[in-house]
Protein backbone atom coordinates (compact mmCIF):
# COMPACT_ATOMS: atom_id res chain seq x y z
CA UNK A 1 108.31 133.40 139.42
CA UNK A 2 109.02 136.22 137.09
CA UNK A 3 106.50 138.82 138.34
CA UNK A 4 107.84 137.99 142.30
CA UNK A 5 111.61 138.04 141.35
CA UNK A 6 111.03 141.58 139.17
CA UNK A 7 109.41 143.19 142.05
CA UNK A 8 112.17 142.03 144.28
CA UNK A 9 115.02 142.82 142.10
CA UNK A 10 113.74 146.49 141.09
CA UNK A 11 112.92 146.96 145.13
CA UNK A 12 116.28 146.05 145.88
CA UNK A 13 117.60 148.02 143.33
CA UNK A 14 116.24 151.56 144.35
CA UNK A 15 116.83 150.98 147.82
CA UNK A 16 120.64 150.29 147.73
CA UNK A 17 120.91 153.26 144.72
CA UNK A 18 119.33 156.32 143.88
CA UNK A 19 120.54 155.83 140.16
CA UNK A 20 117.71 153.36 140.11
CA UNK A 21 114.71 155.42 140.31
CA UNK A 22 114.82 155.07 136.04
CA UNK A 23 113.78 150.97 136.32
CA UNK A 24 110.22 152.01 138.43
CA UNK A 25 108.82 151.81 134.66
CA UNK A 26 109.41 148.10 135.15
CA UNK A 27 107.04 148.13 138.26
CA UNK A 28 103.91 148.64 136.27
CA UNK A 29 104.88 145.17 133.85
CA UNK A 30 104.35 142.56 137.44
CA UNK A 31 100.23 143.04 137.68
CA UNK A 32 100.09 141.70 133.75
CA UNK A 33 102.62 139.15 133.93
CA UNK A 34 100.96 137.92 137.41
CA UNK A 35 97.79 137.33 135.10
CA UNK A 36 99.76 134.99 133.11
CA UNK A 37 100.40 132.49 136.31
CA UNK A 38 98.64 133.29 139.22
CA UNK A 39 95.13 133.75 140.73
CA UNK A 40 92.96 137.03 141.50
CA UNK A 41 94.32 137.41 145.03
CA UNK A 42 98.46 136.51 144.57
CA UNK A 43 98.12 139.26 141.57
CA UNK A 44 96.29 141.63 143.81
CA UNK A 45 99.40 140.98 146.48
CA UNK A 46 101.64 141.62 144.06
CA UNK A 47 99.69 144.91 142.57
CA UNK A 48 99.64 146.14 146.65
CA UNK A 49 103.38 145.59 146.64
CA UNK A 50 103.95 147.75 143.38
CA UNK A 51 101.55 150.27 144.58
CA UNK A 52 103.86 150.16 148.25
CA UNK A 53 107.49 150.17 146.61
CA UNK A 54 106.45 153.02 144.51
CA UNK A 55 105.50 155.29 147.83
CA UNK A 56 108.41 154.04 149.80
CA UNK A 57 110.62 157.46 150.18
CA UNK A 58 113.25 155.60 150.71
CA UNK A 59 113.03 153.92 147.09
CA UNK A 60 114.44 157.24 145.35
CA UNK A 61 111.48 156.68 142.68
CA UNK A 62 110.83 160.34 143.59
CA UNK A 63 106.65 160.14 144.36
CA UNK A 64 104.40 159.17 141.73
CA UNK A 65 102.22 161.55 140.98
CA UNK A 66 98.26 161.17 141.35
CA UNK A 67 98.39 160.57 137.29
CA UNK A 68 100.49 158.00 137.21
CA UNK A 69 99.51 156.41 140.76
CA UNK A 70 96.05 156.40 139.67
CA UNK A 71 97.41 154.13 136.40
CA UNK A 72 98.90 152.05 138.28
CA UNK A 73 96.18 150.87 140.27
CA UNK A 74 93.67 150.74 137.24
CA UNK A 75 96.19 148.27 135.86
CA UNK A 76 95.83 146.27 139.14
CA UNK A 77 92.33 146.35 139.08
CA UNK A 78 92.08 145.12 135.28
CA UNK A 79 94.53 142.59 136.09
CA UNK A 80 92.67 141.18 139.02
CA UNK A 81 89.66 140.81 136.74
CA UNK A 82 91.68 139.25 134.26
CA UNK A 83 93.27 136.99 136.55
CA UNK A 84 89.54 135.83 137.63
CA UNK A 85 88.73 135.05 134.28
CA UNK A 86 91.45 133.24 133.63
CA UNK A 87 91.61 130.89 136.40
CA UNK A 88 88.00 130.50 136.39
CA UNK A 89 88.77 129.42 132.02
CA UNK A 90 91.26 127.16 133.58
CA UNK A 91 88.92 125.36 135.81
CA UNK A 92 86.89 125.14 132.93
CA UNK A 93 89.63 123.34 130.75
CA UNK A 94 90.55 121.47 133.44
CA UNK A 95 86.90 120.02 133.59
CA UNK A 96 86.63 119.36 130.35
CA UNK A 97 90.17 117.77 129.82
CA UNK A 98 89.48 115.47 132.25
CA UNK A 99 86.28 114.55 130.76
CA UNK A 100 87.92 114.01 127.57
CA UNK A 101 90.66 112.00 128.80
CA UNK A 102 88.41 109.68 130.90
CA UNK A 103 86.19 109.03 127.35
CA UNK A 104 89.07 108.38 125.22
CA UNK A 105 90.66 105.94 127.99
CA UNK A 106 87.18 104.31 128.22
CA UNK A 107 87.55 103.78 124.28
CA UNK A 108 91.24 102.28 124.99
CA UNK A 109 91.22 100.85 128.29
CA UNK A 110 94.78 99.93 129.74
CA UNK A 111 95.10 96.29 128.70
CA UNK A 112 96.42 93.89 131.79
CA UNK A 113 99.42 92.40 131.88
CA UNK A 114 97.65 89.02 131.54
CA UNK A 115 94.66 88.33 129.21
CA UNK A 116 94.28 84.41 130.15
CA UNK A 117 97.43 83.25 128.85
CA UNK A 118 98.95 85.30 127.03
CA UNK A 119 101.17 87.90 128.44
CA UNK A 120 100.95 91.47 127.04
CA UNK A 121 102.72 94.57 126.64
CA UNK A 122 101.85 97.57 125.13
CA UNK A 123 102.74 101.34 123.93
CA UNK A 124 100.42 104.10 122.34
CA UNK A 125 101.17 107.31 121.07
CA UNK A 126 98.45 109.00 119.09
CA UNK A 127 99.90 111.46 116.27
CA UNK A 128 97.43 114.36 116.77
CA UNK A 129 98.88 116.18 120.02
CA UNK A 130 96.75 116.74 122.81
CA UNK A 131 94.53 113.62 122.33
CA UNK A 132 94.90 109.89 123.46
CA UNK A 133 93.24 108.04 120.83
CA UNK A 134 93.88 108.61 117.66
CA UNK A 135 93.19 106.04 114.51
CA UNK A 136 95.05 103.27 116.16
CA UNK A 137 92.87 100.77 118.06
CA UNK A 138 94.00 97.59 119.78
CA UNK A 139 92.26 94.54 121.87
CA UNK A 140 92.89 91.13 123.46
CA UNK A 141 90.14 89.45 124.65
CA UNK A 142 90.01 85.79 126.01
CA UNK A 143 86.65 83.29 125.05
CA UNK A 144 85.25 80.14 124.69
CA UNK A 145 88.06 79.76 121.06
CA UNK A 146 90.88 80.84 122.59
CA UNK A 147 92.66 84.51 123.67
CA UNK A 148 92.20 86.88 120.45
CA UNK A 149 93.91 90.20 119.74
CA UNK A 150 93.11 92.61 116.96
CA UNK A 151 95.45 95.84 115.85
CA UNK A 152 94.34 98.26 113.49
CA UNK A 153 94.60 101.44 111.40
CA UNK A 154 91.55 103.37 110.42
CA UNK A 155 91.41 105.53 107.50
CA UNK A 156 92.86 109.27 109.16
CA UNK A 157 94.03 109.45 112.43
CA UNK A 158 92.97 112.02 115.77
CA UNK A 159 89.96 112.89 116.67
CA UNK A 160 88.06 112.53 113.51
CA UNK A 161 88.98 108.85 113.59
CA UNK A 162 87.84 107.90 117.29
CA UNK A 163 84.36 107.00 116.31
CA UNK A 164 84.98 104.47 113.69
CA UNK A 165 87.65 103.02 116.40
CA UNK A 166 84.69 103.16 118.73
CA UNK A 167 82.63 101.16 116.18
CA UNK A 168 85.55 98.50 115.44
CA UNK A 169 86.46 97.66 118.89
CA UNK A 170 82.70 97.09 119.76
CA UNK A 171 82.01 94.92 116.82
CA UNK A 172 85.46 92.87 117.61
CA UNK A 173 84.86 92.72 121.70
CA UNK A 174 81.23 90.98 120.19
CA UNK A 175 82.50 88.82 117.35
CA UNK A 176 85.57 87.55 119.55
CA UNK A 177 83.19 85.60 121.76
CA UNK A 178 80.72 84.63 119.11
CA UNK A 179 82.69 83.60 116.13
CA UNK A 180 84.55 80.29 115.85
CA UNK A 181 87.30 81.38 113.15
CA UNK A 182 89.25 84.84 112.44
CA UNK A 183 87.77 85.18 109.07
CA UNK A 184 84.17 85.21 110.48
CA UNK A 185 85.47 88.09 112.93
CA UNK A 186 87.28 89.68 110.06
CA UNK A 187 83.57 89.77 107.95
CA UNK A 188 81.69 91.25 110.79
CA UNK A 189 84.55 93.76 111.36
CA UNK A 190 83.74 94.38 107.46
CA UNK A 191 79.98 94.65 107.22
CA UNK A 192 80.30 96.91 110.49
CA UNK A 193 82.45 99.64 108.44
CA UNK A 194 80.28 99.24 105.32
CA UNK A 195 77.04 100.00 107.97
CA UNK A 196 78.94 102.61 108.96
CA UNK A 197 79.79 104.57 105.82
CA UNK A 198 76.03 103.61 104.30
CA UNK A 199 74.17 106.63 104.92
CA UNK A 200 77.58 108.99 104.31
CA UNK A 201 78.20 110.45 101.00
CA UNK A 202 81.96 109.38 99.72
CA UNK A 203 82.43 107.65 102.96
CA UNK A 204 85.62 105.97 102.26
CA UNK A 205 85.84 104.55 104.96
CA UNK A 206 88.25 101.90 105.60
CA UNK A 207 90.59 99.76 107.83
CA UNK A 208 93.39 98.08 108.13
CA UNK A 209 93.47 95.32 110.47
CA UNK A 210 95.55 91.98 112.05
CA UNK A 211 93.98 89.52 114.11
CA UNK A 212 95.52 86.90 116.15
CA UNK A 213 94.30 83.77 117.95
CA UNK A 214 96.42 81.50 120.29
CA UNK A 215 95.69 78.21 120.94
CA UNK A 216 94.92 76.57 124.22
CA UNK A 217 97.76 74.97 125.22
CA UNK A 218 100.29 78.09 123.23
CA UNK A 219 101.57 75.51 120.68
CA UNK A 220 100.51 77.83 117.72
CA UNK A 221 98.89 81.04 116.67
CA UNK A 222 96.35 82.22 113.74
CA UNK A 223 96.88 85.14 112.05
CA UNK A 224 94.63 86.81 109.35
CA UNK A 225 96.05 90.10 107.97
CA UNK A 226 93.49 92.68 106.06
CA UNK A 227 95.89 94.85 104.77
CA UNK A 228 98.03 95.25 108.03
CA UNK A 229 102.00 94.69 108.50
CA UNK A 230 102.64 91.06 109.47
CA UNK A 231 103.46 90.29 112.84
CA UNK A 232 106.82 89.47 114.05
CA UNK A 233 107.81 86.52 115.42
CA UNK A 234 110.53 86.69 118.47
CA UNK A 235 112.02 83.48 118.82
CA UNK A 236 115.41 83.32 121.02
CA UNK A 237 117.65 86.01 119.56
CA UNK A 238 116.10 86.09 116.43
CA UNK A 239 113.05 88.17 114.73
CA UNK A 240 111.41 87.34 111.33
CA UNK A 241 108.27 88.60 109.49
CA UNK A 242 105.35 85.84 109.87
CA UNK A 243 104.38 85.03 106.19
CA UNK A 244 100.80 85.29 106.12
CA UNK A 245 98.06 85.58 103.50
CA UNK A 246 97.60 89.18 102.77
CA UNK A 247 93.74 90.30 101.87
CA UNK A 248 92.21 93.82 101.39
CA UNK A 249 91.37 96.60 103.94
CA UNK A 250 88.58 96.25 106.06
CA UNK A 251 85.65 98.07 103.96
CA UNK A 252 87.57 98.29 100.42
CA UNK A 253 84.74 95.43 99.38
CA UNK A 254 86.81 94.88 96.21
CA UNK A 255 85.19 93.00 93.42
CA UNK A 256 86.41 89.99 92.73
CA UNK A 257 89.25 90.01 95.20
CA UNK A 258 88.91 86.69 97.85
CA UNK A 259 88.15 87.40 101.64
CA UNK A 260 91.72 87.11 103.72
CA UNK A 261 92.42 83.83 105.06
CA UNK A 262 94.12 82.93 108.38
CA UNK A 263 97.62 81.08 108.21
CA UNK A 264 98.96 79.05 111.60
CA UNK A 265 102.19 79.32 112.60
CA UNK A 266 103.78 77.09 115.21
CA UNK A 267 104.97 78.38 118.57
CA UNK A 268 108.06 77.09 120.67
CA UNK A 269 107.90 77.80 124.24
CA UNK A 270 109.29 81.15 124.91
CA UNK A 271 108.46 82.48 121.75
CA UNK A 272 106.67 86.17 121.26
CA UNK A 273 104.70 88.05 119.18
CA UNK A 274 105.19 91.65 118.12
CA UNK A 275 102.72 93.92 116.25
CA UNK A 276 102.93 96.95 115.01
CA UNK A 277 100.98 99.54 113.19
CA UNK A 278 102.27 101.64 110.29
CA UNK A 279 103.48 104.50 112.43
CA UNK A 280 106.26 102.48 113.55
CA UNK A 281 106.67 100.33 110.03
CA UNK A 282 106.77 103.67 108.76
CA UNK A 283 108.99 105.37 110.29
CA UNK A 284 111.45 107.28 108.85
CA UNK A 285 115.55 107.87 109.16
CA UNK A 286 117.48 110.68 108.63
CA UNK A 287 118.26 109.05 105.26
CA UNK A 288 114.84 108.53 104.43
CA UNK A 289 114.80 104.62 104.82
CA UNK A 290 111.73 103.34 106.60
CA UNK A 291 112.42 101.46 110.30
CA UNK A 292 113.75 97.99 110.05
CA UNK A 293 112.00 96.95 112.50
CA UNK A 294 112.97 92.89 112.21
CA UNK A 295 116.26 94.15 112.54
CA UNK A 296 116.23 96.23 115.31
CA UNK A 297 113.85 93.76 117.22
CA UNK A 298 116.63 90.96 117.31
CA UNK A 299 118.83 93.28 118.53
CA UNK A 300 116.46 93.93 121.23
CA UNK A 301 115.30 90.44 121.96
CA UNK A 302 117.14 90.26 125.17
CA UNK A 303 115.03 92.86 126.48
CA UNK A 304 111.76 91.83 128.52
CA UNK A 305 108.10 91.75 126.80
CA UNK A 306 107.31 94.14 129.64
CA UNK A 307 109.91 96.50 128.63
CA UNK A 308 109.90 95.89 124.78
CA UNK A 309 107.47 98.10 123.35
CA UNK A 310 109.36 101.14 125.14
CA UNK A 311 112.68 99.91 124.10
CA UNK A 312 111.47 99.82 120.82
CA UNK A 313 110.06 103.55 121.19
CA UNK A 314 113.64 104.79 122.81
CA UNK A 315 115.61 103.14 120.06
CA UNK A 316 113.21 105.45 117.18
CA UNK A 317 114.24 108.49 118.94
CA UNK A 318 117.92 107.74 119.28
CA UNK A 319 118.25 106.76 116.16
CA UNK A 320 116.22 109.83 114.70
CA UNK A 321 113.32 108.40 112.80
CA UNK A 322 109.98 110.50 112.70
CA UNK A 323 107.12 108.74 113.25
CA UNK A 324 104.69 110.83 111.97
CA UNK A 325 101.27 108.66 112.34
CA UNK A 326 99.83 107.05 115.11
CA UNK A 327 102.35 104.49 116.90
CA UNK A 328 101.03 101.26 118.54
CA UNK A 329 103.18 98.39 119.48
CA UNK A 330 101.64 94.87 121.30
CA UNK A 331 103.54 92.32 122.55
CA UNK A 332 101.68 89.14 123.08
CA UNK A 333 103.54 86.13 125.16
CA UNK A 334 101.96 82.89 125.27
CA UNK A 335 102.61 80.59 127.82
CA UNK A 336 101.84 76.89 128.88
CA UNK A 337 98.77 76.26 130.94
CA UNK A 338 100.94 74.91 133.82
CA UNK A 339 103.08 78.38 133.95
């Protein structure tokens, strides 16, 4: 509004008070700052309206002359042009933004609030501004073994990052309905990073990952870490750290090191499962402690699964950590078969 309320204010101006006339420099700034938010035509409007206030006798601006008249329409002129470009650039961006977006939310699809039955919940914030997939990646799929759900980290985070997500979440969305234990979906996950980095000099390139698998009737849950924070388990008003089996990265193919092994946990009804990725175990305070997120998760355990992940979220910002990776948070719910 800056370009309409300056042409308004200096009009005003020189027609209450001929001690005015000296702000009809300000005239010539509205055709450049139009540029900035509107399109060929509004800036031409605005230019005409200069170009008027400046002739009006009755402004006191005493009469341009041809010199400076002729200036100030050349300065329209260029900043219709200007204006064209930019708005037709902005269509542009807009095109491409939207092709973007739709990509990346093909690569993370929304996840339902029911994936047979489990109940989910979920929040994702991707580190690298601008982008919404970062080196988080996150899944629950239901098969013939039971529902499964994988959360990750992939070596970097934005853009750079998205394909080996691509690559993981393909390989899991396969192995999920094919394999009949975690640890054979943890190996393909493996062998598909180490296909990956095979024809890449210093590759690197590795994951961390947790994989969960409920049983049918939600009386216990599998968990296989590779080199991912533990899941916590939400049980009433209390929140502890699942004790699992910790193994190596996904793709770190250490020598002599065992594969990770899965570790069942039994479930009470009502009972929930939070996981995290390293943004949020990460986290840091004012006083440089990481998030304890435990903690702060049984004093949120009154809070809905549907609501949780965002609670969690709110209470990082009001109690001033920086999260300075990628943040995902998945809350899985089991429930009977006869709920």
């Amino acid at each position: 509004m800056l370009p309409v309320l300056l042409l308004a204010a200096v009009g005003s101006a020189t027609l209450i008070t001929p001690h005015a006339r000296d702000l009809g420099f300000l005239l010539g700034a509205i055709p450049p700052l139009a540029v900035l938010s509107y399109g060929p035509l509004t800036t031409g409007l605005l230019g005409v309206g200069v170009i008027v206030v400046l002739n009006v006798p009755a402004a006191h601006l005493d009469r341009p002359g041809n010199t400076d008249l002729l200036t100030i329409v050349f300065v329209v002129a260029l900043s219709i042009f200007v204006s064209y470009v930019r708005s037709h650039r902005d269509a542009q961006l807009n095109t491409e933004r939207a092709i973007g977006e739709a990509v990346q939310r093909a690569v993370l699809p929304p996840l339902p609030d029911r994936v047979g039955g489990v109940r989910c919940a979920t929040y994702y914030r991707a580190a690298q501004d601008g982008t919404l997939v970062g080196g988080d990646f996150f899944d629950v799929r239901a098969g013939p073994y039971g529902v499964r759900a994988v959360i990750g980290d992939v070596q970097g985070h934005g853009l750079r990052a998205v394909a080996t997500v691509v690559s993981l979440l393909g390989a899991f969305r396969e192995t999920a309905l094919d394999q009949p234990d975690l640890e054979s979906v943890a190996a393909r996950l493996d062998r598909r990073l180490a296909v990956d980095c095979a024809d890449a000099r210093h590759a690197e390139l590795f994951a961390t990952a947790l994989l969960v698998e409920f049983a049918a009737d939600a009386a216990a849950v599998r968990v296989l870490a590779c080199g991912h924070p533990a899941p916590v388990l939400l049980r009433a008003r209390q929140a502890r750290e699942v004790t699992v089996a910790p193994g190596p990265p996904l793709g770190i193919g250490l020598v002599g090191v065992e594969p990770p092994k899965e570790v069942t946990v039994a479930l009470e009804p009502g009972d929930r499962l939070f996981l995290a990725s390293d943004g949020v175990w990460e986290a840091r305070g004012p006083d440089d402690a990481f998030y304890p997120l435990p903690e702060r998760l049984a004093a949120l355990a009154a809070t809905p699964s549907a609501e949780l992940p965002a609670a969690v979220w709110a209470d990082l910002g009001r109690r001033r950590y920086q999260v300075r990776d990628d943040a995902t948070m998945l809350v899985l719910a089991p429930e009977p078969p006869d709920t």
